[in-house]
PDB file of N, CA and C in Angstrom:
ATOM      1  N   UNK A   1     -14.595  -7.436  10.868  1.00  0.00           N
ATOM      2  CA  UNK A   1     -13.784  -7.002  11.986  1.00  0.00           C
ATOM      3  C   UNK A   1     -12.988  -8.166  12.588  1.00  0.00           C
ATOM      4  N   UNK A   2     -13.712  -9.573  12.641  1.00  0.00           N
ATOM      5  CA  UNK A   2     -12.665 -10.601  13.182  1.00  0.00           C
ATOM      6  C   UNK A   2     -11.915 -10.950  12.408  1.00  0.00           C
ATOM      7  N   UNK A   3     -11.843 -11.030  11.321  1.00  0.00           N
ATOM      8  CA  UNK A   3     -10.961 -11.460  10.556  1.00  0.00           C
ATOM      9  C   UNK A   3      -9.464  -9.982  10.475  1.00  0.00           C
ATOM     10  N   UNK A   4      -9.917  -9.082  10.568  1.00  0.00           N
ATOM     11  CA  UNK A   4      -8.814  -8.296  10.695  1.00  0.00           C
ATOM     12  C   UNK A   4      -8.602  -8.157  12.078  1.00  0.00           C
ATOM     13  N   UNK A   5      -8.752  -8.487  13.188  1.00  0.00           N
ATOM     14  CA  UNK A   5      -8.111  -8.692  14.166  1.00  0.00           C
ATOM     15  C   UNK A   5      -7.146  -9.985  14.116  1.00  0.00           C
ATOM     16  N   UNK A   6      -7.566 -10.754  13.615  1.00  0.00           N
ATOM     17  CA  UNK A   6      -7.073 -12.604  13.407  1.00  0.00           C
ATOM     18  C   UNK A   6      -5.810 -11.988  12.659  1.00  0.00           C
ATOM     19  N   UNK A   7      -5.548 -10.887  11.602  1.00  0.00           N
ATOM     20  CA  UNK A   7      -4.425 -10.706  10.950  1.00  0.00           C
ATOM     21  C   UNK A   7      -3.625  -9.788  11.119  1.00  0.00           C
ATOM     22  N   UNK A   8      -3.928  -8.680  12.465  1.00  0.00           N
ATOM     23  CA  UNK A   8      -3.335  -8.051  13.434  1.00  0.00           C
ATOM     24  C   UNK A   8      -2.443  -9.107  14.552  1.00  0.00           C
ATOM     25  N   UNK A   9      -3.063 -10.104  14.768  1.00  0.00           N
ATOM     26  CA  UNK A   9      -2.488 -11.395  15.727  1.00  0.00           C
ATOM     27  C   UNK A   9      -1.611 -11.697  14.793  1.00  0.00           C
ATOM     28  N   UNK A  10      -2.071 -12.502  13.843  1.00  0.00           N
ATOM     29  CA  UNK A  10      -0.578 -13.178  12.710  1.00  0.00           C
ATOM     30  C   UNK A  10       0.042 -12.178  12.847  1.00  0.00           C
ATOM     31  N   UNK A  11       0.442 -11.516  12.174  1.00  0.00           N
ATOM     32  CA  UNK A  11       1.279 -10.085  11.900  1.00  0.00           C
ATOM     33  C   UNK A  11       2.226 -10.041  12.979  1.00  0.00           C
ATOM     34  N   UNK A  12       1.540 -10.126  14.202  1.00  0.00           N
ATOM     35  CA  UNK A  12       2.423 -10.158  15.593  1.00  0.00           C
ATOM     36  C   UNK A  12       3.069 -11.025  15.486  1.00  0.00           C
ATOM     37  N   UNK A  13       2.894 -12.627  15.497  1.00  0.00           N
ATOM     38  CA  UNK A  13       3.317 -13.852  15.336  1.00  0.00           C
ATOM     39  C   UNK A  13       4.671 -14.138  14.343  1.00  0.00           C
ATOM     40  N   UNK A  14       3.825 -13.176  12.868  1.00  0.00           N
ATOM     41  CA  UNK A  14       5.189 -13.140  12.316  1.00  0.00           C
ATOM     42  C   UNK A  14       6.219 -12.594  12.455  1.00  0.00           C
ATOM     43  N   UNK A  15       6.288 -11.850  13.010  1.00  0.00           N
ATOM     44  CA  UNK A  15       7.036 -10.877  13.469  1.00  0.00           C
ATOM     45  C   UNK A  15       8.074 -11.082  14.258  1.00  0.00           C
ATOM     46  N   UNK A  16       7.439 -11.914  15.450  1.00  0.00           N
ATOM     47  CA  UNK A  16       8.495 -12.795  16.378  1.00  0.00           C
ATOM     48  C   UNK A  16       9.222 -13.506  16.272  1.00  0.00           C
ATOM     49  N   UNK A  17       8.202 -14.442  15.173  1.00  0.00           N
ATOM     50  CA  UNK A  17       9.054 -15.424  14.426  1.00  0.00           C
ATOM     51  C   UNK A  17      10.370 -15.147  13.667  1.00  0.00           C
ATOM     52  N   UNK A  18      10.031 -14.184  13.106  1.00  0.00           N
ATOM     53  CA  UNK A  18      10.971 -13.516  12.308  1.00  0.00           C
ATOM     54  C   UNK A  18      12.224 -12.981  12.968  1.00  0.00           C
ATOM     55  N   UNK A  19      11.305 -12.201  14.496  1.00  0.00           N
ATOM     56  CA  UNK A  19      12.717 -11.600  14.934  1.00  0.00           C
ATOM     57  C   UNK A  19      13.883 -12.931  15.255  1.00  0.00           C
ATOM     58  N   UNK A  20      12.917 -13.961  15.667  1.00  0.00           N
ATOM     59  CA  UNK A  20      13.799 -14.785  16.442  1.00  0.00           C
ATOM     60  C   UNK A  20      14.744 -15.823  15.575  1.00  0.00           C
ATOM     61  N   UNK A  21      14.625 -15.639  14.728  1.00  0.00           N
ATOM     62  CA  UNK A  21      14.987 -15.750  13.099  1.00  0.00           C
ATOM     63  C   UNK A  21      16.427 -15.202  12.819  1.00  0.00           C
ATOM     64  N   UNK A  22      16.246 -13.686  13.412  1.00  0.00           N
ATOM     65  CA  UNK A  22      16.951 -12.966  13.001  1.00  0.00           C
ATOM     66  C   UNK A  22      18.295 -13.061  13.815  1.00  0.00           C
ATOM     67  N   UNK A  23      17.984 -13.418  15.339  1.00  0.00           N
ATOM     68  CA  UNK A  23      18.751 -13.351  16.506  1.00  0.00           C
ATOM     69  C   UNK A  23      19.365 -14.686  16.138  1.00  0.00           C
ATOM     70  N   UNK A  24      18.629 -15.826  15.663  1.00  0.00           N
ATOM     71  CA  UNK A  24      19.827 -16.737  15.435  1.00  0.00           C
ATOM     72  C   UNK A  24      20.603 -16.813  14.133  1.00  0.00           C
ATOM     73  N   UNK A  25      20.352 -16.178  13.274  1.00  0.00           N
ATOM     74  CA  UNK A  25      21.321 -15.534  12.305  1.00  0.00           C
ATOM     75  C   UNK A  25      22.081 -14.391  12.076  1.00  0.00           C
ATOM     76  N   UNK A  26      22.446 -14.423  13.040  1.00  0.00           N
ATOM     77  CA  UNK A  26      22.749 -12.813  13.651  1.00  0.00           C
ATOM     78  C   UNK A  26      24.189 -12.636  13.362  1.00  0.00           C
ATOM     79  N   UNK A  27      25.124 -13.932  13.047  1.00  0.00           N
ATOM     80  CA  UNK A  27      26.075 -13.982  12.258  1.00  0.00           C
ATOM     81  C   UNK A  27      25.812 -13.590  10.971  1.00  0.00           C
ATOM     82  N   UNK A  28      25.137 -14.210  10.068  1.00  0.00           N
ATOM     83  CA  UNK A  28      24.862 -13.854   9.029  1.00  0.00           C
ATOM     84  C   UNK A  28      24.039 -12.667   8.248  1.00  0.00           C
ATOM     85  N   UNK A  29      23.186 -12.079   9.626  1.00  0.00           N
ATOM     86  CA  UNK A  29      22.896 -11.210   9.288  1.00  0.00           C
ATOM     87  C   UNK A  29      23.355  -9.722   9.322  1.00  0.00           C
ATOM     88  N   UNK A  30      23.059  -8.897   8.739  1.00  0.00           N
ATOM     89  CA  UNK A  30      23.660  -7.175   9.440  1.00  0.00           C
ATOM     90  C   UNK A  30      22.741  -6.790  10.475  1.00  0.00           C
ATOM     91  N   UNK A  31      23.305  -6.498  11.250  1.00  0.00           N
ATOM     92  CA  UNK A  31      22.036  -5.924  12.613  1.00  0.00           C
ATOM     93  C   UNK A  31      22.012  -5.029  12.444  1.00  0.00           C
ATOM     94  N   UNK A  32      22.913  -3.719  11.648  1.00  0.00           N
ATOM     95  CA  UNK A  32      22.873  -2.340  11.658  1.00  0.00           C
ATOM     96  C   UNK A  32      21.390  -2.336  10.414  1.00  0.00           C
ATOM     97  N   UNK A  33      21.066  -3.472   9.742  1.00  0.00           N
ATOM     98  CA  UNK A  33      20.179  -2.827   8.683  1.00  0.00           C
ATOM     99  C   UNK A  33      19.271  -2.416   9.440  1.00  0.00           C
ATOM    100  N   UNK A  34      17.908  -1.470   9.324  1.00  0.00           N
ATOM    101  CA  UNK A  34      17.167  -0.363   9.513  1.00  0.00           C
ATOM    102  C   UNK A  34      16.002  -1.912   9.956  1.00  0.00           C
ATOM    103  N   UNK A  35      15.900  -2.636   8.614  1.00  0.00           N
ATOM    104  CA  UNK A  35      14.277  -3.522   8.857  1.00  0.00           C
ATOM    105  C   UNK A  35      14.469  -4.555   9.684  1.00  0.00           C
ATOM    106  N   UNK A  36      15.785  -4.992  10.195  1.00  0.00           N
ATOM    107  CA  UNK A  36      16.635  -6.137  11.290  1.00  0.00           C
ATOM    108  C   UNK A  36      16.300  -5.268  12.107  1.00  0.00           C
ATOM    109  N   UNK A  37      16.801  -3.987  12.184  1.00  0.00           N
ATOM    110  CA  UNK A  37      16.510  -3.069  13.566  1.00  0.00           C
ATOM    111  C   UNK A  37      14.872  -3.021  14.241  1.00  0.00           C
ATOM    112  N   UNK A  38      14.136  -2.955  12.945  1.00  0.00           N
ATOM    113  CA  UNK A  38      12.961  -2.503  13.382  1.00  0.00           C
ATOM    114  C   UNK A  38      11.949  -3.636  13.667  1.00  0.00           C
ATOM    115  N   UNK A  39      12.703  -4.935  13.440  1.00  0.00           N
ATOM    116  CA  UNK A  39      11.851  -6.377  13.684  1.00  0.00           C
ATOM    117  C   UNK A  39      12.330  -6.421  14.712  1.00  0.00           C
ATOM    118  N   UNK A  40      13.282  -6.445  15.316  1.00  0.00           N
ATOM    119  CA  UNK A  40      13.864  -6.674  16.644  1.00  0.00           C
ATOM    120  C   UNK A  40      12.973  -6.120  17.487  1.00  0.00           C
ATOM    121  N   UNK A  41      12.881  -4.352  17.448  1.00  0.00           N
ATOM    122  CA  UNK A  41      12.610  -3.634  18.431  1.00  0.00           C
ATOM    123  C   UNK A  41      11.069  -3.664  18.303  1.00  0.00           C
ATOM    124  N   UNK A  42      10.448  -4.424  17.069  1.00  0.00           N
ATOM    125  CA  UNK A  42       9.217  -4.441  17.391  1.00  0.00           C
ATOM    126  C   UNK A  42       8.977  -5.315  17.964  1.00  0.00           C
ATOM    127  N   UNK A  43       9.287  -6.669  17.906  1.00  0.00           N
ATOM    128  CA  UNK A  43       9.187  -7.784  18.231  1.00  0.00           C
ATOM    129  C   UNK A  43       9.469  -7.741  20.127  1.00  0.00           C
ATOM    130  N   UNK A  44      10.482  -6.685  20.706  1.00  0.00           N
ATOM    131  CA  UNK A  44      10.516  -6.313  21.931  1.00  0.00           C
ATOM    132  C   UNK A  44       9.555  -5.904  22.724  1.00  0.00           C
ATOM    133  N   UNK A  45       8.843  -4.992  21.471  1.00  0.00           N
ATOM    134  CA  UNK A  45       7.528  -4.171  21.977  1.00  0.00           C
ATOM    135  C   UNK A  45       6.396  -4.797  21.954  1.00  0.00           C
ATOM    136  N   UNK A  46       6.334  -6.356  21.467  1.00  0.00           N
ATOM    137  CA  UNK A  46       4.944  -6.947  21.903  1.00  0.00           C
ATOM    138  C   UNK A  46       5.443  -8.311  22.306  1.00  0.00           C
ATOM    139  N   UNK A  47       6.403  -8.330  22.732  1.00  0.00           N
ATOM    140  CA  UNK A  47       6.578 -10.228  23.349  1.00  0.00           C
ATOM    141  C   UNK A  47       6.139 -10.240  24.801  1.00  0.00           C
ATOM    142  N   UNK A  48       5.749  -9.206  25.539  1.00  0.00           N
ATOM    143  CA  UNK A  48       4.566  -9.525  26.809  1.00  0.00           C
ATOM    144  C   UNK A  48       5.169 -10.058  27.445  1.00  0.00           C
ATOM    145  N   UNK A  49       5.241 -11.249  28.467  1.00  0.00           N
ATOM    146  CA  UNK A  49       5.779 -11.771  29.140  1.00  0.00           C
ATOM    147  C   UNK A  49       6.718 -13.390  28.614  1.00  0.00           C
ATOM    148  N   UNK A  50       6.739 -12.887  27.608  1.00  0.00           N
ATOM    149  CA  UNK A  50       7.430 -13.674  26.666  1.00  0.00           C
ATOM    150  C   UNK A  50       8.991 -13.003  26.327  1.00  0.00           C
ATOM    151  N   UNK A  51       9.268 -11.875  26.990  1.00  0.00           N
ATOM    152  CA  UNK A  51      10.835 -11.413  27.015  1.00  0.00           C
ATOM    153  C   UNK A  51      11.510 -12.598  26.971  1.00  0.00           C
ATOM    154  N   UNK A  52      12.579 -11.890  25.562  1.00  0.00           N
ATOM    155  CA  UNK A  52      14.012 -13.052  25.573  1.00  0.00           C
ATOM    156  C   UNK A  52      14.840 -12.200  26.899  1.00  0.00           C
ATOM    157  N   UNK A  53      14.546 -11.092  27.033  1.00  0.00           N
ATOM    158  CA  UNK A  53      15.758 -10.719  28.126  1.00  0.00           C
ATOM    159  C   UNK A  53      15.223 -11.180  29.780  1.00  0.00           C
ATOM    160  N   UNK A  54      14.089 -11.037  29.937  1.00  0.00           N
ATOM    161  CA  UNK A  54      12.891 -11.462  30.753  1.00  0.00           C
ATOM    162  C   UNK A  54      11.857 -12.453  30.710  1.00  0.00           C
ATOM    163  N   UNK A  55      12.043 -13.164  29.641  1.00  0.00           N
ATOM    164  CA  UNK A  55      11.014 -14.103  29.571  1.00  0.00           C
ATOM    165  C   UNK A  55      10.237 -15.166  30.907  1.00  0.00           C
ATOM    166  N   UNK A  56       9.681 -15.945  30.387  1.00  0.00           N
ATOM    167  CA  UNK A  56       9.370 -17.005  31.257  1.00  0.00           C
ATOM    168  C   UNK A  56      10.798 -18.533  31.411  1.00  0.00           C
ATOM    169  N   UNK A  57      11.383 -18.590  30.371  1.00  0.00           N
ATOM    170  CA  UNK A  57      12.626 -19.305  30.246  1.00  0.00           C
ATOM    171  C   UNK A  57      13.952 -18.219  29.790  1.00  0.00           C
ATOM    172  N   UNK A  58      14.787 -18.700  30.686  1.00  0.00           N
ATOM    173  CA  UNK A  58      16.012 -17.757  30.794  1.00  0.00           C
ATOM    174  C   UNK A  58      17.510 -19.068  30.773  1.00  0.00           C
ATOM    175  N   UNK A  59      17.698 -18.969  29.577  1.00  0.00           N
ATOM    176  CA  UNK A  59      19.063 -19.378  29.215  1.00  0.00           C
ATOM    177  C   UNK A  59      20.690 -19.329  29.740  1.00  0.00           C
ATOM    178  N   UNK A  60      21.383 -20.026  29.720  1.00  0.00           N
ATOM    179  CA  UNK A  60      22.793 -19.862  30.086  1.00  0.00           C
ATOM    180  C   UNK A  60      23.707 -20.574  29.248  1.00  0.00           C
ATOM    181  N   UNK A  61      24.659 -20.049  29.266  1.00  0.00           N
ATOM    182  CA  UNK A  61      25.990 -20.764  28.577  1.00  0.00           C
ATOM    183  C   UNK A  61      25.931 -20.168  27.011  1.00  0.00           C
ATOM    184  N   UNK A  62      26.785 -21.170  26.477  1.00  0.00           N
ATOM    185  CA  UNK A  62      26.650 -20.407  24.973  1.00  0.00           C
ATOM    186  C   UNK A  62      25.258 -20.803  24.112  1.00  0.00           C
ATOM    187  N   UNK A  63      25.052 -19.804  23.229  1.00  0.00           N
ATOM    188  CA  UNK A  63      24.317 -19.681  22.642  1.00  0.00           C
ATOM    189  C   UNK A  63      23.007 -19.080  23.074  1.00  0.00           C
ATOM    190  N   UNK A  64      22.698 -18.265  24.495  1.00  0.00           N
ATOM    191  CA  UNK A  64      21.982 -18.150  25.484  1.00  0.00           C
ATOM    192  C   UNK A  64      20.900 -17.502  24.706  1.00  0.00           C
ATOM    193  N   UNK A  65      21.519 -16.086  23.925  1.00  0.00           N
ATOM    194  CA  UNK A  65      20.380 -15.274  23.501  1.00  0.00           C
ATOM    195  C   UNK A  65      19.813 -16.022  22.253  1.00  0.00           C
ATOM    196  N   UNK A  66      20.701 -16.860  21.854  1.00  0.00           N
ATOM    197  CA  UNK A  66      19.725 -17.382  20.872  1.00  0.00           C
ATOM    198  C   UNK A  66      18.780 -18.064  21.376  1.00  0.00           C
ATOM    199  N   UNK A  67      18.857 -19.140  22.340  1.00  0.00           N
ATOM    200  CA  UNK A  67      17.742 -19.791  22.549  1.00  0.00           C
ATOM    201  C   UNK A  67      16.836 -18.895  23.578  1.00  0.00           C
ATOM    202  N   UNK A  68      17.018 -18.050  24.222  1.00  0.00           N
ATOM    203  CA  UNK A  68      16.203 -17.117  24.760  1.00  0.00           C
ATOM    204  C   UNK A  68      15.153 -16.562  23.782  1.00  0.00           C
ATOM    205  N   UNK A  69      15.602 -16.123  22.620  1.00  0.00           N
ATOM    206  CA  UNK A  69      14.809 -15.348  21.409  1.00  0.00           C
ATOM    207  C   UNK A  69      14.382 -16.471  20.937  1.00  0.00           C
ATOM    208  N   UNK A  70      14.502 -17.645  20.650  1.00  0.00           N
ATOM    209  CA  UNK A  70      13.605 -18.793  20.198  1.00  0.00           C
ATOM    210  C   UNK A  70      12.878 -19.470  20.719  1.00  0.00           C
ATOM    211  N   UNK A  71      13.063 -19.638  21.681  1.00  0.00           N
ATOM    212  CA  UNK A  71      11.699 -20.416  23.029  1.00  0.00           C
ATOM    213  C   UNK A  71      11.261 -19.181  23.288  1.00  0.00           C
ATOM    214  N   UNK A  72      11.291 -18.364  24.059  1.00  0.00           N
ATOM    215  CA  UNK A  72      10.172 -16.846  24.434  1.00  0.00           C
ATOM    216  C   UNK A  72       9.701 -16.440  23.118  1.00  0.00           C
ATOM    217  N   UNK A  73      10.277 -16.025  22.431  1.00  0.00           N
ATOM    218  CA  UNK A  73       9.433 -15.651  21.201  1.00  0.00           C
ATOM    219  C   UNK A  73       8.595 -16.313  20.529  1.00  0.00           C
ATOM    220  N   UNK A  74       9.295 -17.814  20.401  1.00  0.00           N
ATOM    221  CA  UNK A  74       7.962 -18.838  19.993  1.00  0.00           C
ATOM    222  C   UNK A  74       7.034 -19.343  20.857  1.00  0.00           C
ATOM    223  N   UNK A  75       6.875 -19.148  21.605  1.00  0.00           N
ATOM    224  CA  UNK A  75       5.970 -19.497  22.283  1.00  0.00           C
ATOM    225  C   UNK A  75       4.670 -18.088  22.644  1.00  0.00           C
ATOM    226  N   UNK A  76       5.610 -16.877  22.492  1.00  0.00           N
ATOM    227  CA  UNK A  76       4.848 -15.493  22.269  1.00  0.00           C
ATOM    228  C   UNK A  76       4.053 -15.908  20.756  1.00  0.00           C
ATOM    229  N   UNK A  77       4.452 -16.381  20.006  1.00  0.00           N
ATOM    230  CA  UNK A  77       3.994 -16.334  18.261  1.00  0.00           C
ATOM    231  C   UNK A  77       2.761 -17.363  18.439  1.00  0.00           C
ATOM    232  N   UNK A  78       2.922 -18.287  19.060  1.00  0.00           N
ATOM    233  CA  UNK A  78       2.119 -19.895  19.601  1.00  0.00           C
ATOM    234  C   UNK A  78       1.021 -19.192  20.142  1.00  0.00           C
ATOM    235  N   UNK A  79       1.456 -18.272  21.075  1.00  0.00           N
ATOM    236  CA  UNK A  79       0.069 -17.399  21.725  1.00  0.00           C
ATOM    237  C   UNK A  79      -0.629 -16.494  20.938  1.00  0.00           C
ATOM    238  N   UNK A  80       0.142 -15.456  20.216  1.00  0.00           N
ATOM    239  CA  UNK A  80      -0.666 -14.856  19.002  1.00  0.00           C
ATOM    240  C   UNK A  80      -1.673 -15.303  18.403  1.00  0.00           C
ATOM    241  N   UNK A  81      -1.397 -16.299  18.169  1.00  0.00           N
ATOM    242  CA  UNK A  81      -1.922 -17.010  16.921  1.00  0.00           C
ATOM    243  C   UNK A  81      -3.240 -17.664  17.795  1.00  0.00           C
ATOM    244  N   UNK A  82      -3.068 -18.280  18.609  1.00  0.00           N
ATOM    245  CA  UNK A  82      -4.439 -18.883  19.613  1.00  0.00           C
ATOM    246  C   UNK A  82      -5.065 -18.076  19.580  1.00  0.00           C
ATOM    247  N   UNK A  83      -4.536 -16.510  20.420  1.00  0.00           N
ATOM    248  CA  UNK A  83      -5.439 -15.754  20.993  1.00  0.00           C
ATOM    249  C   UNK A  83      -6.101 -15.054  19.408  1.00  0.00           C
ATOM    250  N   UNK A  84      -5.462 -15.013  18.022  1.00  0.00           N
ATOM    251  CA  UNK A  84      -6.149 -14.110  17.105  1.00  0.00           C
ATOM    252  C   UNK A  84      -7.693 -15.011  16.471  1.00  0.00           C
ATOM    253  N   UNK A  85      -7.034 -16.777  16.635  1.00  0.00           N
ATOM    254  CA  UNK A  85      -7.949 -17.692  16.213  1.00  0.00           C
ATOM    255  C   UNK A  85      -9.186 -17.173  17.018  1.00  0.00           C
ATOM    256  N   UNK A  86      -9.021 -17.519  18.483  1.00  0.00           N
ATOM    257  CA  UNK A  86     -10.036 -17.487  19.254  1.00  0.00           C
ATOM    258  C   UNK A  86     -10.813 -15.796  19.484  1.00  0.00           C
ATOM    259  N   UNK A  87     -10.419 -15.296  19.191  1.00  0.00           N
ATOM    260  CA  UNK A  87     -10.848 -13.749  19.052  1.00  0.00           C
ATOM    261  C   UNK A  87     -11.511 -13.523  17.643  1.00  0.00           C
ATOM    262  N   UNK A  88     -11.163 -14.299  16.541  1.00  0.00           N
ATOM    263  CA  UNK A  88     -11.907 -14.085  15.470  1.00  0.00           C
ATOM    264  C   UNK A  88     -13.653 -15.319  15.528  1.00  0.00           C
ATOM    265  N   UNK A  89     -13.090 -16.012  16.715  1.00  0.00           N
ATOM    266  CA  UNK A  89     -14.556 -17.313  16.786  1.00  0.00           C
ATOM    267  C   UNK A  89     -15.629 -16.192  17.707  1.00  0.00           C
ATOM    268  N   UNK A  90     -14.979 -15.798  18.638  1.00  0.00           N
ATOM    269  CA  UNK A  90     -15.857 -14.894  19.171  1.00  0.00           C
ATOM    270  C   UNK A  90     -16.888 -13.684  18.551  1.00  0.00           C
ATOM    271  N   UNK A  91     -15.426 -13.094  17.579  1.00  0.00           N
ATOM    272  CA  UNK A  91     -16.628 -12.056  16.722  1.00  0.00           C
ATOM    273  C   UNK A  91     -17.002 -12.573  15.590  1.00  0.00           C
ATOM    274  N   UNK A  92     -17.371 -13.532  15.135  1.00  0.00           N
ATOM    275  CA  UNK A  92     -17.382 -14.311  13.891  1.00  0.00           C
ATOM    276  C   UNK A  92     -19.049 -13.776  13.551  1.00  0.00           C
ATOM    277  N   UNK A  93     -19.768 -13.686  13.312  1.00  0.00           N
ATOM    278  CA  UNK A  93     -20.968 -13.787  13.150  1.00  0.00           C
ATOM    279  C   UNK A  93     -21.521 -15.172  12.932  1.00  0.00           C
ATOM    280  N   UNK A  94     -22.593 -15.619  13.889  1.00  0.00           N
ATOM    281  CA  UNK A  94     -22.733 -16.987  13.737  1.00  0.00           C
ATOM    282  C   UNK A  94     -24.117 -17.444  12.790  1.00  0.00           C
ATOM    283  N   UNK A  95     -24.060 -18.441  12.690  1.00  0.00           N
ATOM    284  CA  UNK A  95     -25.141 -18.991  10.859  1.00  0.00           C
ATOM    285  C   UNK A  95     -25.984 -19.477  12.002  1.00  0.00           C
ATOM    286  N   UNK A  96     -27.654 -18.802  11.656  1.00  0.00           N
ATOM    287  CA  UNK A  96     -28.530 -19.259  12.038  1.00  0.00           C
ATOM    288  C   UNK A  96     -29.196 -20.652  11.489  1.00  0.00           C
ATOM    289  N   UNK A  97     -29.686 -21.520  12.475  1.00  0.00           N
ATOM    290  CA  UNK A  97     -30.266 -22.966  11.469  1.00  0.00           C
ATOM    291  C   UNK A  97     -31.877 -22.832  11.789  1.00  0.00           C
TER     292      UNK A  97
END
């Protein structure tokens, strides 16, 4: 069970990463594709208080949403990843000596 929670966390992590990936290639990328669409809007649906539109750091000038989607999101992915580590130490089953 901890170990598939630990890869429910990554999963999240990648995800962000990815979206935020996506937002700064956003020239190069198509935003109309379906799996750009659906990393985005997932990546919306679990960045917590890590919003690029709301985040904890809020950008100006050019390039805003990009670095909005790359600091909030990475730092959402930074947390994933702690909280899946430390959630898999908790249910880990521990070795008796």
């Amino acid at each position: 069970m901890s170990k598939i929670l630990r890869v429910i966390f990554l999963f999240f992590a990648v995800v962000l990463a990815l979206g935020a990936f996506l937002i700064a290639a956003r020239d190069n990328v198509s935003q109309s594709n379906e799996i750009v669409k659906f990393v985005k809007h997932f990546a919306d649906a679990v960045d917590g208080p890590f919003s690029r539109d709301n985040g904890i750091f809020k950008f100006s000038g050019k390039n805003a949403e990009t670095k909005d989607a790359v600091v909030n999101w990475g730092i959402a992915a930074i947390v994933y990843l702690a909280i899946g580590r430390y959630v898999q130490h908790l249910l880990a089953p521990r070795k008796r000596r």
